[in-house]
Structure formats: structure tokens, C-alpha cells
C-alpha atoms as a PDB file:
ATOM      1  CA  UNK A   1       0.000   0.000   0.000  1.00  0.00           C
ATOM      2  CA  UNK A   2       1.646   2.989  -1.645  1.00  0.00           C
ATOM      3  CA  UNK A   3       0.926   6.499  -2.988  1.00  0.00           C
ATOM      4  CA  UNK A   4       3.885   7.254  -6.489  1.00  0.00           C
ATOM      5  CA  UNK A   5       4.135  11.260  -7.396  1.00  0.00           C
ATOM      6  CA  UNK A   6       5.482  11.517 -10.971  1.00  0.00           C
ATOM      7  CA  UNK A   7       7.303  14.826 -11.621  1.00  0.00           C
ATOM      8  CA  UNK A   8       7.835  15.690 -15.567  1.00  0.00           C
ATOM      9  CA  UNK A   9       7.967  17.884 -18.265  1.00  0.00           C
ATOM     10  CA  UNK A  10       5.667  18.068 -21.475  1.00  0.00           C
ATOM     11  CA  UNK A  11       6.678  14.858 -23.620  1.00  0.00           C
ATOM     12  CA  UNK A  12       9.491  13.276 -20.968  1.00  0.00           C
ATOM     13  CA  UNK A  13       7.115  10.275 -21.439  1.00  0.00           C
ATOM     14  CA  UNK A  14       6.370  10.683 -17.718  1.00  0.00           C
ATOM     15  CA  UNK A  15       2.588  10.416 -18.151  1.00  0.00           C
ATOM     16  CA  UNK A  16       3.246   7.207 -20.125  1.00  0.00           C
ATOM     17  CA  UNK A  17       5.479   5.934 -17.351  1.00  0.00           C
ATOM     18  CA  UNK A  18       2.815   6.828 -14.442  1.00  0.00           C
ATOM     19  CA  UNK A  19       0.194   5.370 -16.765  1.00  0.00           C
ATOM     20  CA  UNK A  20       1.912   1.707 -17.169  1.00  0.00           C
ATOM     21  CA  UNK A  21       3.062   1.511 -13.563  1.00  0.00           C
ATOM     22  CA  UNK A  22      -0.434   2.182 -12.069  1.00  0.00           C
ATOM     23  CA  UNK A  23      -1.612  -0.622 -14.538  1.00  0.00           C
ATOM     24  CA  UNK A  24       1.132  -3.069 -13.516  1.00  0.00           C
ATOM     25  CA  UNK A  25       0.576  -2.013  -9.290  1.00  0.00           C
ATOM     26  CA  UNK A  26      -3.401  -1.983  -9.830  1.00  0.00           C
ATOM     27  CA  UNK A  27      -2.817   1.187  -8.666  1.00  0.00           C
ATOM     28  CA  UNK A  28      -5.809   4.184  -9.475  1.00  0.00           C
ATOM     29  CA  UNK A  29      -3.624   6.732 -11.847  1.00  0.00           C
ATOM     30  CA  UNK A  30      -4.535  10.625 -11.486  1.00  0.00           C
ATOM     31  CA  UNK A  31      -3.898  14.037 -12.658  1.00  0.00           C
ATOM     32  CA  UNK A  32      -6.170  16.287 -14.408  1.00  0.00           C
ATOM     33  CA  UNK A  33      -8.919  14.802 -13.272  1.00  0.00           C
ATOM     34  CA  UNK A  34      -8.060  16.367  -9.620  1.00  0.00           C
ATOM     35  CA  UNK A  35      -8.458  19.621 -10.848  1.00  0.00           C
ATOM     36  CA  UNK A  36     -11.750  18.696 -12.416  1.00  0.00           C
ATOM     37  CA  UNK A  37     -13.280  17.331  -8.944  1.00  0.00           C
ATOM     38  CA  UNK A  38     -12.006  20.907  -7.509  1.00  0.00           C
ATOM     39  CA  UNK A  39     -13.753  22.449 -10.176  1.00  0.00           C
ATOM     40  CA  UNK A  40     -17.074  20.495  -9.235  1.00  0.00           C
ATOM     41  CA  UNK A  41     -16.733  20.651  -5.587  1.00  0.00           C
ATOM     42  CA  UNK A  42     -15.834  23.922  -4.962  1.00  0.00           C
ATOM     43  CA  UNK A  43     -17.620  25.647  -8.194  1.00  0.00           C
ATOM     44  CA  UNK A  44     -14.131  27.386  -9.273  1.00  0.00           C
ATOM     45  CA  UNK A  45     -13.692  27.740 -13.458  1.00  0.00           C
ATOM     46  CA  UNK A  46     -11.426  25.055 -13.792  1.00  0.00           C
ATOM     47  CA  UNK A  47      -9.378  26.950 -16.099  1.00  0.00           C
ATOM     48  CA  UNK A  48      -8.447  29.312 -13.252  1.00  0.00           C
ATOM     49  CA  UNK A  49      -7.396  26.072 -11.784  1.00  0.00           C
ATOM     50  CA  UNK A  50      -4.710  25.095 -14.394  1.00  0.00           C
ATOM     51  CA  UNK A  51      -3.950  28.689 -15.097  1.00  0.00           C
ATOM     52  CA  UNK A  52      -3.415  29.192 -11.413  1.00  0.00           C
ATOM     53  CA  UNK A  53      -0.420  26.387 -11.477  1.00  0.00           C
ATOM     54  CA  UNK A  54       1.231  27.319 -14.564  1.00  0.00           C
ATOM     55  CA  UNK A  55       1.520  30.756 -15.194  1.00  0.00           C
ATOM     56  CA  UNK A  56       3.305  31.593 -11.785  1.00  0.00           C
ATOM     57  CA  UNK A  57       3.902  35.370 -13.259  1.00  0.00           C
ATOM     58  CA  UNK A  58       0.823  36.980 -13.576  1.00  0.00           C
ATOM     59  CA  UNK A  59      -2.361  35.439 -13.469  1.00  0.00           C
ATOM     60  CA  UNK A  60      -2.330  34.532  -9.459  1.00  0.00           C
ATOM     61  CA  UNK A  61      -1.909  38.217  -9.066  1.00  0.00           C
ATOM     62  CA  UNK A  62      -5.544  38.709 -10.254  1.00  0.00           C
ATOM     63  CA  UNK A  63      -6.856  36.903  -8.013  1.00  0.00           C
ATOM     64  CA  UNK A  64      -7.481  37.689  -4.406  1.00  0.00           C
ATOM     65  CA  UNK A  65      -5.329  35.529  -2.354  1.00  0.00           C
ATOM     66  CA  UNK A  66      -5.076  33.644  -5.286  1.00  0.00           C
ATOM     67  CA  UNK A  67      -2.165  31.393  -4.472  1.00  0.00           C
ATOM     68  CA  UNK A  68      -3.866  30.375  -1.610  1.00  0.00           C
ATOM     69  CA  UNK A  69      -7.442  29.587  -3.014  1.00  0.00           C
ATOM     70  CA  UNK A  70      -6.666  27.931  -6.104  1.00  0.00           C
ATOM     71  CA  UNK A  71      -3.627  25.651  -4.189  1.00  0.00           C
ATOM     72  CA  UNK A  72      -5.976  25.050  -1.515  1.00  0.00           C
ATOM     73  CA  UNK A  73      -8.735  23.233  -3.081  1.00  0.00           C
ATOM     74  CA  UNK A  74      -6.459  21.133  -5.438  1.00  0.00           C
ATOM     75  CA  UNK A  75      -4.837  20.322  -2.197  1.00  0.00           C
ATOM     76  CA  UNK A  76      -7.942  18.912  -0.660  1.00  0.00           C
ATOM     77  CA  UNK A  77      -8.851  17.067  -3.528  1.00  0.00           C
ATOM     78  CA  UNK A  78      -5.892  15.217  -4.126  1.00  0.00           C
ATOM     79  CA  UNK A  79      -5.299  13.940  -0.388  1.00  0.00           C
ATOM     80  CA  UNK A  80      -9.158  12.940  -0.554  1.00  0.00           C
ATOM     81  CA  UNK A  81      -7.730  10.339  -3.372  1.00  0.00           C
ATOM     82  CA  UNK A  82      -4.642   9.330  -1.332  1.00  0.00           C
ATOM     83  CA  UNK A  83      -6.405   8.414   1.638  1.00  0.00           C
ATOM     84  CA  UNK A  84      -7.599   5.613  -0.847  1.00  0.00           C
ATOM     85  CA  UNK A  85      -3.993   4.459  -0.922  1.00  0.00           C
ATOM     86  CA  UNK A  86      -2.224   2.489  -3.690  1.00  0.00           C
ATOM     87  CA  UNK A  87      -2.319   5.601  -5.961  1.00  0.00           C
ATOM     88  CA  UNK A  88       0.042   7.413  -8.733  1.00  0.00           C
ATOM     89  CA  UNK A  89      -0.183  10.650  -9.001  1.00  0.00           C
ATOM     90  CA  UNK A  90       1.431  12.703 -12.155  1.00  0.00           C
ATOM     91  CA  UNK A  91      -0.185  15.979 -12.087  1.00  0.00           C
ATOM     92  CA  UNK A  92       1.812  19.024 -10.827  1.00  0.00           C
ATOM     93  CA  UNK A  93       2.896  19.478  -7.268  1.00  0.00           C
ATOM     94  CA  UNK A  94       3.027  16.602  -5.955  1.00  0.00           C
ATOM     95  CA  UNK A  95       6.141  16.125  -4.323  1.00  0.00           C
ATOM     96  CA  UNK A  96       5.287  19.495  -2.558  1.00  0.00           C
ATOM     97  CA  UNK A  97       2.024  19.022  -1.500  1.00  0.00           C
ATOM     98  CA  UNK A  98       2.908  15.391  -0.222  1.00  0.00           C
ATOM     99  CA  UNK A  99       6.254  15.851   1.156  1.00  0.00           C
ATOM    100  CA  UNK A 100       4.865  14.929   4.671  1.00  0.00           C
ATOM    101  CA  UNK A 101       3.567  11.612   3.981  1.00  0.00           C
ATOM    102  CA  UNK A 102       6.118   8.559   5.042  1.00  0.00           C
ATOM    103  CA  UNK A 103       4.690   6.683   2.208  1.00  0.00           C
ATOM    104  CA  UNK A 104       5.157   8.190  -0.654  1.00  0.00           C
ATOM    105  CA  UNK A 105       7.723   7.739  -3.134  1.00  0.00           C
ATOM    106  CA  UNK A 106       8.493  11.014  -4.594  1.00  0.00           C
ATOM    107  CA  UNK A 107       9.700  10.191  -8.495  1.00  0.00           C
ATOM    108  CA  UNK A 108      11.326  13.058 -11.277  1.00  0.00           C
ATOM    109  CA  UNK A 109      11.224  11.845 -15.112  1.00  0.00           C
ATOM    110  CA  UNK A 110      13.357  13.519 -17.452  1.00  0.00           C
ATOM    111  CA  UNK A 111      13.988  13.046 -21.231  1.00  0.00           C
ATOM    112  CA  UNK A 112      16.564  14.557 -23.687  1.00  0.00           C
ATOM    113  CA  UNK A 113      15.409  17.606 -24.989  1.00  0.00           C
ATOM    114  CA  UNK A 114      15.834  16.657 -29.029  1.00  0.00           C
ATOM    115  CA  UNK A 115      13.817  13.627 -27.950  1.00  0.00           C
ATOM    116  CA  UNK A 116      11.378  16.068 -26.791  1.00  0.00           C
ATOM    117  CA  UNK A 117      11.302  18.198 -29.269  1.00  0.00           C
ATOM    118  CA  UNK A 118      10.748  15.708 -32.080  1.00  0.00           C
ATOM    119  CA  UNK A 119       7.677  14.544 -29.945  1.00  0.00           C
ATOM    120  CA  UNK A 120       6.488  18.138 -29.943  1.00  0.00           C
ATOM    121  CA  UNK A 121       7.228  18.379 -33.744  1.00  0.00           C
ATOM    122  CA  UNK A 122       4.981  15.320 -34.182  1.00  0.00           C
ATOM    123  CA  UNK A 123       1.998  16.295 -32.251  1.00  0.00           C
ATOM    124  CA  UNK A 124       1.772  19.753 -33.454  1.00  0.00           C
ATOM    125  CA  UNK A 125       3.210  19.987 -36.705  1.00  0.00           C
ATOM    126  CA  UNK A 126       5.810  22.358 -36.030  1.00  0.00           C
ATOM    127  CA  UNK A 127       9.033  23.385 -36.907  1.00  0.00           C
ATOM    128  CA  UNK A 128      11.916  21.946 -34.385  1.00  0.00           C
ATOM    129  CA  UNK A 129      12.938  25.973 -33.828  1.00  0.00           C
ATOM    130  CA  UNK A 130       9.189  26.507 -32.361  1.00  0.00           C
ATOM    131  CA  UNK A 131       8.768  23.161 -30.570  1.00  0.00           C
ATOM    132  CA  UNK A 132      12.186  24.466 -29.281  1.00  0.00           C
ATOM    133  CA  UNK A 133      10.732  27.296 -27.840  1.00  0.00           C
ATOM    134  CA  UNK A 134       7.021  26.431 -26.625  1.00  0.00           C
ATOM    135  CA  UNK A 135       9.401  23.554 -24.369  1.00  0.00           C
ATOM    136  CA  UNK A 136      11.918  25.609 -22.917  1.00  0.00           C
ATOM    137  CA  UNK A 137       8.971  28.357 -21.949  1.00  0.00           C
ATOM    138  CA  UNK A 138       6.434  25.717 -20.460  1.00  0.00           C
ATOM    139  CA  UNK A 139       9.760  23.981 -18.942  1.00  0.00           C
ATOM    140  CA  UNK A 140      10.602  27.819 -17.093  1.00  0.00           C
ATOM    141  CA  UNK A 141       7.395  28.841 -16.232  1.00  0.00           C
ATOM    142  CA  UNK A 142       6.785  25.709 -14.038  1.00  0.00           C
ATOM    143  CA  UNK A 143      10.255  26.514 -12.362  1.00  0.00           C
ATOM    144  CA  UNK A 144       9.078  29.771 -11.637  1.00  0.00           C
ATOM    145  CA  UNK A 145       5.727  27.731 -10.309  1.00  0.00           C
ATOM    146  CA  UNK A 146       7.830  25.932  -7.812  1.00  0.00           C
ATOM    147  CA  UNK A 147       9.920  28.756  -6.794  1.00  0.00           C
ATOM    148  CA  UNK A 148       6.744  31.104  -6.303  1.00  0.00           C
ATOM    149  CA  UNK A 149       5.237  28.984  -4.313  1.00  0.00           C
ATOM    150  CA  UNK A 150       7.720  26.870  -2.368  1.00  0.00           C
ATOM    151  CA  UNK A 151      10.857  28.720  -2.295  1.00  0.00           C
ATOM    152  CA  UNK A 152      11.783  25.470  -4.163  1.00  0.00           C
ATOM    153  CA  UNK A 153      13.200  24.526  -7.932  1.00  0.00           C
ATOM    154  CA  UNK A 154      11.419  21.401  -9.300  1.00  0.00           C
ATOM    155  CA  UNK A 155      14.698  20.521 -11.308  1.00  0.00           C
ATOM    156  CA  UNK A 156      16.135  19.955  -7.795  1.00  0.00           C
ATOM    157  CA  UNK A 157      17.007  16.332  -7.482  1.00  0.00           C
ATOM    158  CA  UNK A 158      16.623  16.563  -3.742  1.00  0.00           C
ATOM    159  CA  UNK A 159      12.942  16.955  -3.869  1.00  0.00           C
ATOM    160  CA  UNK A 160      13.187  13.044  -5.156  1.00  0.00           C
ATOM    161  CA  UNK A 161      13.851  10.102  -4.021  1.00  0.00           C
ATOM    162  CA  UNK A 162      14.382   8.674  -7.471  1.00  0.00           C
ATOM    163  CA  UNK A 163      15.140  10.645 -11.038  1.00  0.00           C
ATOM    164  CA  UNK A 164      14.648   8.203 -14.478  1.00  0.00           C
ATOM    165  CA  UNK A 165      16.382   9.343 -17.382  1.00  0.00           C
ATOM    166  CA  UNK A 166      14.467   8.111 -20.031  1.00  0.00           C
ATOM    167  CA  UNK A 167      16.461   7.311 -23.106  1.00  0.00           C
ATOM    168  CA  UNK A 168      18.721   4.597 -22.606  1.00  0.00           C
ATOM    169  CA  UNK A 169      16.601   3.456 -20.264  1.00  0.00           C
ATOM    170  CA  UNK A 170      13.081   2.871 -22.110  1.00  0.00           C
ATOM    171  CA  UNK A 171       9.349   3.815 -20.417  1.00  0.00           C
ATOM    172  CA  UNK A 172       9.089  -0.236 -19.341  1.00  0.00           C
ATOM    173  CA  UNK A 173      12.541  -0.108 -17.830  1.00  0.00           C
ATOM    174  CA  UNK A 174      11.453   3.019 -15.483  1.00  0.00           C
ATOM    175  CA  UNK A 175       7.970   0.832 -14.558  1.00  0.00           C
ATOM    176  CA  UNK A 176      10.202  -1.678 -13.504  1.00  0.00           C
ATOM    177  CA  UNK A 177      12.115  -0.125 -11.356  1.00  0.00           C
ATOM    178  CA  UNK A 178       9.263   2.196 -10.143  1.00  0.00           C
ATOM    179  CA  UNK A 179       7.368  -1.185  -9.243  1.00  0.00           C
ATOM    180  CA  UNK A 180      10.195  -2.868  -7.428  1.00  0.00           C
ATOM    181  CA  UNK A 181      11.224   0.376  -5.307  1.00  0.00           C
ATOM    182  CA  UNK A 182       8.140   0.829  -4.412  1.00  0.00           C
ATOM    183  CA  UNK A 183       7.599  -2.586  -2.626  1.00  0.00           C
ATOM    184  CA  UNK A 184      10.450  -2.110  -0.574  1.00  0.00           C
ATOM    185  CA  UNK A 185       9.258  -1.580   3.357  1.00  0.00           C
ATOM    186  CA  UNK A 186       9.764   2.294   3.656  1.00  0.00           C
ATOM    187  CA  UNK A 187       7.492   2.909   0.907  1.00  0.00           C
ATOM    188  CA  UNK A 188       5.022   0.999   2.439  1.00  0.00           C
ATOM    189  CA  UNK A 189       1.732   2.915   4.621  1.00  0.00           C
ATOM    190  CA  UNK A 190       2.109   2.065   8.421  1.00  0.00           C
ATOM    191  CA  UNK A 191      -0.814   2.574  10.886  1.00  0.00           C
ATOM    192  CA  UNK A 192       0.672   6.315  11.692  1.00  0.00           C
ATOM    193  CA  UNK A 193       1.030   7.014   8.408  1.00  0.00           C
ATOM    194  CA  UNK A 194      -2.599   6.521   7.220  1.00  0.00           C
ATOM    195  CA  UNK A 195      -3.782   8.194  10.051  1.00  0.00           C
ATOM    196  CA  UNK A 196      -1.441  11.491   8.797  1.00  0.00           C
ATOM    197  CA  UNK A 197      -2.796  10.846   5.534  1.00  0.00           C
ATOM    198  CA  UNK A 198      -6.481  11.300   7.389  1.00  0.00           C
ATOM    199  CA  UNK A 199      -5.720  13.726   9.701  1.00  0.00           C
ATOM    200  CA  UNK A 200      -4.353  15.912   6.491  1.00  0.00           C
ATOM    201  CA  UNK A 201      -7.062  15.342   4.286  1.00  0.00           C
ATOM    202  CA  UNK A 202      -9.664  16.322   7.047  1.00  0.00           C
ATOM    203  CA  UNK A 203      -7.833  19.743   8.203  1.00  0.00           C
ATOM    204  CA  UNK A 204      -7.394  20.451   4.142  1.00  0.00           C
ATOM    205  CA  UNK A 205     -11.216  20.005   3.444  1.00  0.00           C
ATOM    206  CA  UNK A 206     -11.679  22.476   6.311  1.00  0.00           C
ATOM    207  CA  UNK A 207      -9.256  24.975   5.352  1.00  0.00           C
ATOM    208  CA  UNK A 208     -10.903  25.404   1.525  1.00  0.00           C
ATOM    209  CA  UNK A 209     -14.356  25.759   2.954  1.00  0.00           C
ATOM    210  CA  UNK A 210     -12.524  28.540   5.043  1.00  0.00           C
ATOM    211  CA  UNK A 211     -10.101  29.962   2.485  1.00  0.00           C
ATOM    212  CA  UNK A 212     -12.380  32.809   1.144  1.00  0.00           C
ATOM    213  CA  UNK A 213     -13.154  34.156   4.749  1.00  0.00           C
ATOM    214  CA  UNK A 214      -9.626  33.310   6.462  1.00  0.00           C
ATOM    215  CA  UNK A 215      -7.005  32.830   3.606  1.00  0.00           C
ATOM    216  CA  UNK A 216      -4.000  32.550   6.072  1.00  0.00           C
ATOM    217  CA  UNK A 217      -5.610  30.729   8.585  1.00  0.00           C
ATOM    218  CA  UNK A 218      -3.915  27.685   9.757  1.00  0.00           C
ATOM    219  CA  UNK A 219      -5.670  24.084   9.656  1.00  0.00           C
ATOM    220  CA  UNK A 220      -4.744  20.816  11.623  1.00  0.00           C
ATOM    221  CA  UNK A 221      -6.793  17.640  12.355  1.00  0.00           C
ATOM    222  CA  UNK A 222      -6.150  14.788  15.051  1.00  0.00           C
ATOM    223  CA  UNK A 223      -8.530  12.043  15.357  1.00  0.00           C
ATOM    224  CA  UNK A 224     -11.752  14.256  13.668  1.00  0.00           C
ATOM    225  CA  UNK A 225     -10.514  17.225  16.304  1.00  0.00           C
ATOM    226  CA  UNK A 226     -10.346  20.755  13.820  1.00  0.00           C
ATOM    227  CA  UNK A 227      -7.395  23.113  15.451  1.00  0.00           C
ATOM    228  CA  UNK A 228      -7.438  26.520  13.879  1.00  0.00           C
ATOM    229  CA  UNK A 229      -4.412  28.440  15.022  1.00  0.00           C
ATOM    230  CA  UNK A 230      -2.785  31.751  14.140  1.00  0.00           C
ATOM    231  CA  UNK A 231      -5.673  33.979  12.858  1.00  0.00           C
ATOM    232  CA  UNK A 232      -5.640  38.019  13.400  1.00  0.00           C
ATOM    233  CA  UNK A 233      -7.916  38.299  16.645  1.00  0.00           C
ATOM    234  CA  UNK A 234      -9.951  40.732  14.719  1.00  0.00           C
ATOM    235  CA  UNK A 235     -10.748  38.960  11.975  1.00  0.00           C
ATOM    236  CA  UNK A 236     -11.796  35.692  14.600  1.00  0.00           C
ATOM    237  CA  UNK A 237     -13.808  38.191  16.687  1.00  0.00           C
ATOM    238  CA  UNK A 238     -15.876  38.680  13.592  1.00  0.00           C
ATOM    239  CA  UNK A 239     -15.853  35.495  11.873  1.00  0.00           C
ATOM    240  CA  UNK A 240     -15.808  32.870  14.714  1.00  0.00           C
ATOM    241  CA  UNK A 241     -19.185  31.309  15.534  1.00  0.00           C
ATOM    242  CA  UNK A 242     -19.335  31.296  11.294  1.00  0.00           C
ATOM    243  CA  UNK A 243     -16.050  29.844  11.076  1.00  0.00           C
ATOM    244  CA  UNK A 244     -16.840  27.017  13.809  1.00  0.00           C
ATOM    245  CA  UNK A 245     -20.293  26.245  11.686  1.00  0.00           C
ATOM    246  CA  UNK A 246     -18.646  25.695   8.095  1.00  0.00           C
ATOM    247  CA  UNK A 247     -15.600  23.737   9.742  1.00  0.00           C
ATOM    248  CA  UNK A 248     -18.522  21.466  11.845  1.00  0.00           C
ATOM    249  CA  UNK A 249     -20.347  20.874   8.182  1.00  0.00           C
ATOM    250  CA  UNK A 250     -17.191  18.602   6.981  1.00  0.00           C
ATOM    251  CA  UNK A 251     -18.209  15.090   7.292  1.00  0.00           C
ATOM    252  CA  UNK A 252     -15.780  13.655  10.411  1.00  0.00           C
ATOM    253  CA  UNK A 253     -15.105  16.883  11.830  1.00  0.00           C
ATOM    254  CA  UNK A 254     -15.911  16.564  16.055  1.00  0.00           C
ATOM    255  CA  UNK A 255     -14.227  19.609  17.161  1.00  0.00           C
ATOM    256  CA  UNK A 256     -13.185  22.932  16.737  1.00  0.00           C
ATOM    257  CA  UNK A 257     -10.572  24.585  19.192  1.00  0.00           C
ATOM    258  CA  UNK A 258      -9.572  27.704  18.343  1.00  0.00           C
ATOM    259  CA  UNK A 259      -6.463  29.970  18.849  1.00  0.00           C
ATOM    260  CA  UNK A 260      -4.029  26.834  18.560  1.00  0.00           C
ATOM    261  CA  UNK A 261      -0.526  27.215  17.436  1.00  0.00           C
ATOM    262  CA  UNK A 262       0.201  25.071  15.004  1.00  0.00           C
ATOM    263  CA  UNK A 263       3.552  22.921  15.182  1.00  0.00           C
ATOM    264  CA  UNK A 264       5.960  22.234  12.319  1.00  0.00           C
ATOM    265  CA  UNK A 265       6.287  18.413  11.561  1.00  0.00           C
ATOM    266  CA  UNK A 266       9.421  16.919  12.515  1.00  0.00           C
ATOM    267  CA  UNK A 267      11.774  14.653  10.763  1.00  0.00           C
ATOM    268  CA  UNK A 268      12.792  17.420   8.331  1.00  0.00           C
ATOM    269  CA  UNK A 269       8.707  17.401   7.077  1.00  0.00           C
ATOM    270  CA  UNK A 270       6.925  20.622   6.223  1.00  0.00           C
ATOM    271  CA  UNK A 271       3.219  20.112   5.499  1.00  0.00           C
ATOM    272  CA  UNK A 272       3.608  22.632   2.607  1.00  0.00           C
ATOM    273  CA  UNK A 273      -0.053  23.348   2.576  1.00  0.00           C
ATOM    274  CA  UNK A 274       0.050  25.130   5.879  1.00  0.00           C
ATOM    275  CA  UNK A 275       3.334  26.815   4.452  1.00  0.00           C
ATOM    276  CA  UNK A 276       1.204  28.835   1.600  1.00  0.00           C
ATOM    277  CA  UNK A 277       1.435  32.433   2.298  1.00  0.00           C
END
């Protein structure tokens, strides 16, 4: 019982690779389709959605809090899938947004860029010169994605615990390997681990019924408890009792202390989500 987050660039063959492995595991395989159940749920455009995550530059800035909306409820609807388990996951993000989680193995696919190009010449019937181009400028702005929002570079091997060259090494090679690391013990969901998983999902669901009213606020769960910590005193004065009714309309929510300050994880983990802003 695993959760796989497949990092890549336009035609690195990573969707093929996620697709495969999630056949071969019996896994469920997502990606767009997460930003179409945030769409649904939480009756946001979805193309405010996608162009929320790749055009770091400008169009978050027309948004209010937009960083913080549109990441929120993509958030939410993701970990509502991983709580499943035994998932693959290739859409952006998700070595951020799941950084916490013991269990999942955190994967970067890469390709050489002629190979990439040719692909992109194929599909769109283009010269090499503007396949060229169109790659380079989706490859930067979803560095400048990472860095906006993370402080972080998604090229940085670090973020990984694997990175698959494909070229030598062909898109059944990389399920392979994918499908053997993956079995090994520390990839595998422990008691505590599904209960983060839980306890994340739960505080997330929370925090984007909140986001329009509290956009910084800060969301943990424990065991169906709601904590909301580190919100202006003016802005709970105003907005408590309707803050405490939206959080106690989330299916599992108990709870709801307030004025809780909410810890860092240890072990090196960030929950990134309560990092936005």
C-alpha cells in the first residue's frame, strides 16, 4: 500500500510511465482529473485552476489571495484520493504538497530535450525551432511555479527520491524499477502514516471551505478534532461562531478549538499546505 508522485515535463514520457506503472501495481492513476473534482466541488472555473499552477507570473496576481485559493482546493482534492492508498499521481505538485507523507515515493522523469522536441514536432506539426521554444517556456514557467510557491526549484534532485532518465533506459525499464522500489518496506503505509494521511485530508477540506473568509488561517486535524491556530484576533472576533459552523459541516469533523498554534512536523517534514502564504 503505496501512494507514487510523478514529476515531468511536457513529452518526458512521464505520463506514459505513471500510466503503465499504475496498470502493472493496480494502482488508481490521477492528474487532471483532480483539478476537475475541484472544479465540481468547490464551483471554481477550472481553467483558473490550471492557469493558477502554470503561469506563476501573472495570473495569481488577479486573483485575491489567489495562491492560496486555487492551491488550496487542489490540495484537498488530491489527499481525498490518497487516503484511498495504492495511488500514482502525475499531475503538478506533488512532491510538494505530499512531502509529509512517510509513504510516498516522490519520483522526477526527465527526457533529452531533441527527444522532446521531435515529440512536440509530431503532435503539433511544427518546426523543431518553435517546438524548441514552446518547451523551454512551459519547462521555465513551471520553475518559476515551484519557486513562487515553495521557495523550491522542481529541477532539484533533492525533492526526489528517485530521477529516471528516459532514453537509454526505455518507459518499461522506469515501470520496472518504479514497481520494485516501491515494494520495498519504507514505501510501504504504516498505521501512523494513514492516520497522517487522514488527519491531512480532514484539516485540508476544512481549510478550503474557510479559504475565502480566512485565507491565512492555519488548519490541523487529530482524530476528527479541527485546530485553527494563528488567525488576526480581529478577523476571529468577527468570523468565529461562522467559522466554527462551516468547519462542523465537513463530514468527520468533532471539534473545533480555536487559537491553537500550530507545530511544524518533525523529521525534516513541512506540510507545505500550511506553508502557503
Amino acid at each position: 500500500m503505496s501512494v507514487i508522485t510523478i514529476s515531468r515535463g511536457s513529452y518526458s514520457r512521464g505520463k506514459e510511465v505513471a500510466e503503465k506503472l499504475a496498470l502493472k501495481l493496480g494502482y488508481e492513476c490521477i492528474s487532471r482529473d483532480i483539478l476537475l473534482e475541484a472544479s465540481d466541488e468547490f464551483n471554481i472555473q477550472e481553467i483558473k485552476l490550471i492557469r493558477a499552477l502554470h503561469d506563476a507570473t501573472s495570473v495569481l496576481e488577479r486573483f485575491t489571495h489567489g495562491k492560496e485559493r486555487y492551491i488550496s482546493y487542489i490540495y484537498a482534492s488530491l489527499l481525498q484520493h490518497v487516503r484511498k492508498d495504492n495511488v500514482v499521481y502525475h499531475g503538478l505538485a506533488g512532491q510538494f504538497l505530499l512531502d509529509a507523507i512517510p509513504h510516498v515515493l516522490k519520483v522526477r522523469v526527465i527526457a533529452d530535450m531533441q527527444a522532446r522536441v521531435n515529440e512536440e514536432m509530431r503532435r503539433e506539426n511544427i518546426s523543431d525551432e518553435k517546438a524548441l521554444y514552446i518547451l523551454q517556456k512551459d519547462d521555465e514557467e513551471r520553475r518559476k511555479w515551484g519557486l513562487r510557491m515553495y521557495g523550491t526549484d522542481t529541477w532539484d534532485s533533492r525533492l526526489y527520491d528517485i530521477v529516471l532518465h528516459i532514453g537509454k533506459l526505455t518507459v518499461d525499464d522506469a515501470v520496472d524499477i518504479l514497481s520494485d522500489t516501491v515494494q520495498k518496506p519504507n514505501y510501504q503505509a504504516t498505521e501512523e502514516s494513514l492516520k497522517m494521511v487522514d488527519d491531512l485530508a480532514l484539516a485540508a477540506k476544512v481549510k478550503a471551505g474557510l479559504i475565502r473568509i480566512a485565507p491565512k488561517i492555519r488548519v490541523t486535524a487529530d482524530h476528527g478534532r479541527i485546530f485553527i491556530g494563528e488567525i488576526d484576533d480581529a478577523l476571529l472576533a468577527k468570523n468565529k461562531a461562522r467559522i466554527n459552523t462551516i468547519a462542523m459541516r465537513v463530514e468527520g469533523v468533532e471539534e473545533v478549538t480555536f487559537n491553537v498554534r500550530v507545530q511544524r512536523e518533525q523529521h525534516g517534514h513541512v506540510n507545505p499546505f500550511q506553508n502557503i502564504g
